[in-house]
C-alpha atoms as a PDB file:
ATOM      1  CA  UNK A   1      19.460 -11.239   0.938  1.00  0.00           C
ATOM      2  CA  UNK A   2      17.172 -11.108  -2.011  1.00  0.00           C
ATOM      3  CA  UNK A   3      14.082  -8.763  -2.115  1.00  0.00           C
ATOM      4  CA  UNK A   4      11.134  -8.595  -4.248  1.00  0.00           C
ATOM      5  CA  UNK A   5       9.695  -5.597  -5.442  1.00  0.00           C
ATOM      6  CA  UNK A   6       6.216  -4.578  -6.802  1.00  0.00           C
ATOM      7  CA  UNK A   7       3.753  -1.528  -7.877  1.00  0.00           C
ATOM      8  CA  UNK A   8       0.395  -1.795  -6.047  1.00  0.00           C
ATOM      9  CA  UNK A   9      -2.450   0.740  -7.027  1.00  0.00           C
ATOM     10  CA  UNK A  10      -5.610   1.200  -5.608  1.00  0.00           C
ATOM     11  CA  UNK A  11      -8.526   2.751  -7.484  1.00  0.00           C
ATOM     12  CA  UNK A  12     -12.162   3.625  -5.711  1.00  0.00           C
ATOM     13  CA  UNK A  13     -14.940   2.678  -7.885  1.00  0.00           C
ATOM     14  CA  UNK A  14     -15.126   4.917 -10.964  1.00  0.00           C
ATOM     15  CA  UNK A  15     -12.702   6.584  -9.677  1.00  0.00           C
ATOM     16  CA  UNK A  16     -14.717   8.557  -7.439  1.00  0.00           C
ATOM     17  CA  UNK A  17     -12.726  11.298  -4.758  1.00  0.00           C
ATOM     18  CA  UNK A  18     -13.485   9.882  -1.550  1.00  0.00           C
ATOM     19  CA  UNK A  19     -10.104   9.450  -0.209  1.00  0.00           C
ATOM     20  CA  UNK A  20      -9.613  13.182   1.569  1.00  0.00           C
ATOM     21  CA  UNK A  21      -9.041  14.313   5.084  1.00  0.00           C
ATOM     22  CA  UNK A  22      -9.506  11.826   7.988  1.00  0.00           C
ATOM     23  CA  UNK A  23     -10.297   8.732   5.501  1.00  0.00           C
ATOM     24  CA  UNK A  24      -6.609   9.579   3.486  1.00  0.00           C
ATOM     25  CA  UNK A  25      -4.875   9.753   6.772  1.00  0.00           C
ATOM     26  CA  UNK A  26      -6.489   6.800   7.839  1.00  0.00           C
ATOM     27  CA  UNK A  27      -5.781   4.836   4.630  1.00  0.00           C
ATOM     28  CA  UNK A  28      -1.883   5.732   5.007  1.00  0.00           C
ATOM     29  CA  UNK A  29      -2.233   4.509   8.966  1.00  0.00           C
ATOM     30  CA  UNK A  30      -3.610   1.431   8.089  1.00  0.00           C
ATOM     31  CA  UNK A  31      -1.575   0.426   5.178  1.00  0.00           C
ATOM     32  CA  UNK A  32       1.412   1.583   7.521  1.00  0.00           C
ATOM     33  CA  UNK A  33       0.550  -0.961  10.077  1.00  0.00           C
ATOM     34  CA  UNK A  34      -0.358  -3.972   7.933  1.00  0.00           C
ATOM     35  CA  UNK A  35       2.940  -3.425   5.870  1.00  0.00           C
ATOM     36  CA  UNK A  36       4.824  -3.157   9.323  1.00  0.00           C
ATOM     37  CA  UNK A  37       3.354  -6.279  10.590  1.00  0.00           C
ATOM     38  CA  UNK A  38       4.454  -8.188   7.671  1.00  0.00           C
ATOM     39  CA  UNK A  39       8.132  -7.108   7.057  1.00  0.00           C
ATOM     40  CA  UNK A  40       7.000  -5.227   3.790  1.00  0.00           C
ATOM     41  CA  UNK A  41       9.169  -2.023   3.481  1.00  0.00           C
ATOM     42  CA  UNK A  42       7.326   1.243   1.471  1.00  0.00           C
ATOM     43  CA  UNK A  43       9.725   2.600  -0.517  1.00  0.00           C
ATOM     44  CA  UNK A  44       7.603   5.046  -2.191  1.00  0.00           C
ATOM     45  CA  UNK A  45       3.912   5.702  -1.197  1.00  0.00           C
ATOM     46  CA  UNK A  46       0.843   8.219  -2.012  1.00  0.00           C
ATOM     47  CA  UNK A  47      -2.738   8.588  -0.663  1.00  0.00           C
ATOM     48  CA  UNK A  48      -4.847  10.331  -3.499  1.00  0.00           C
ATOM     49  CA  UNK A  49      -7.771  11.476  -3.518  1.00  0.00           C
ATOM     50  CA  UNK A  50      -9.024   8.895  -5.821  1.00  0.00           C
ATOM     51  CA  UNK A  51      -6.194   5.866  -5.767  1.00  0.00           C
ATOM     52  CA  UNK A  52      -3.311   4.541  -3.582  1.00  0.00           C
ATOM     53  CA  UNK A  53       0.050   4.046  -5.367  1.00  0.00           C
ATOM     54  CA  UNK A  54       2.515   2.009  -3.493  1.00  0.00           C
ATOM     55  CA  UNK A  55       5.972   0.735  -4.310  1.00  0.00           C
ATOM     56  CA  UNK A  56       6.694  -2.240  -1.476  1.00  0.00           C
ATOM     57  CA  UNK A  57       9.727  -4.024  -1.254  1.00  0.00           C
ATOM     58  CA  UNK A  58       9.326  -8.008   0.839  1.00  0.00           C
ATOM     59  CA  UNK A  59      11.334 -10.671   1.143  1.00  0.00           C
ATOM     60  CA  UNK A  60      10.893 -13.789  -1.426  1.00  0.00           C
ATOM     61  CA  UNK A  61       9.462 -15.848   1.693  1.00  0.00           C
ATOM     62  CA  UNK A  62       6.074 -13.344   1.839  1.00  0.00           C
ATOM     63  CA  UNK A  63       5.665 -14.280  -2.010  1.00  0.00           C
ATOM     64  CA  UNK A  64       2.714 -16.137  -1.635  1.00  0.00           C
ATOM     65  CA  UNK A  65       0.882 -14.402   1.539  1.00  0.00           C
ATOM     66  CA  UNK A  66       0.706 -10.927   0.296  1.00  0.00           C
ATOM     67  CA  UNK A  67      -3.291 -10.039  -0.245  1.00  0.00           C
ATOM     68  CA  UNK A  68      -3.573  -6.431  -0.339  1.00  0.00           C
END
């Protein structure tokens, strides 16, 4: 079975810190669920205080459907 893989990032608008305590754990809930409900796997993940880096793996199928 074949697997795509890609780098997502995340910035806040000029780059501002406003991703700390309850809104960062929220942010890694969320993205959590939506990547759960889709069959995306996180292989490598990280909440900043000013970006989100993700590395997702999906299958080829989800190509088109992915809007994060």
């Amino acid at each position: 079975m074949h697997q795509l893989q890609v780098n997502v990032v995340w910035s806040t608008k000029y780059r501002y810190s406003v991703l700390k305590g309850e809104v960062q754990l929220r942010c890694r809930d969320l993205i959590r669920q939506i990547c759960d409900g889709l069959d995306v796997s996180i292989l490598k993940g990280v909440v900043s205080k000013d970006h989100i880096h993700l590395l997702v793996s999906y299958p080829p199928k989800l190509s088109g459907k992915l809007y994060f």
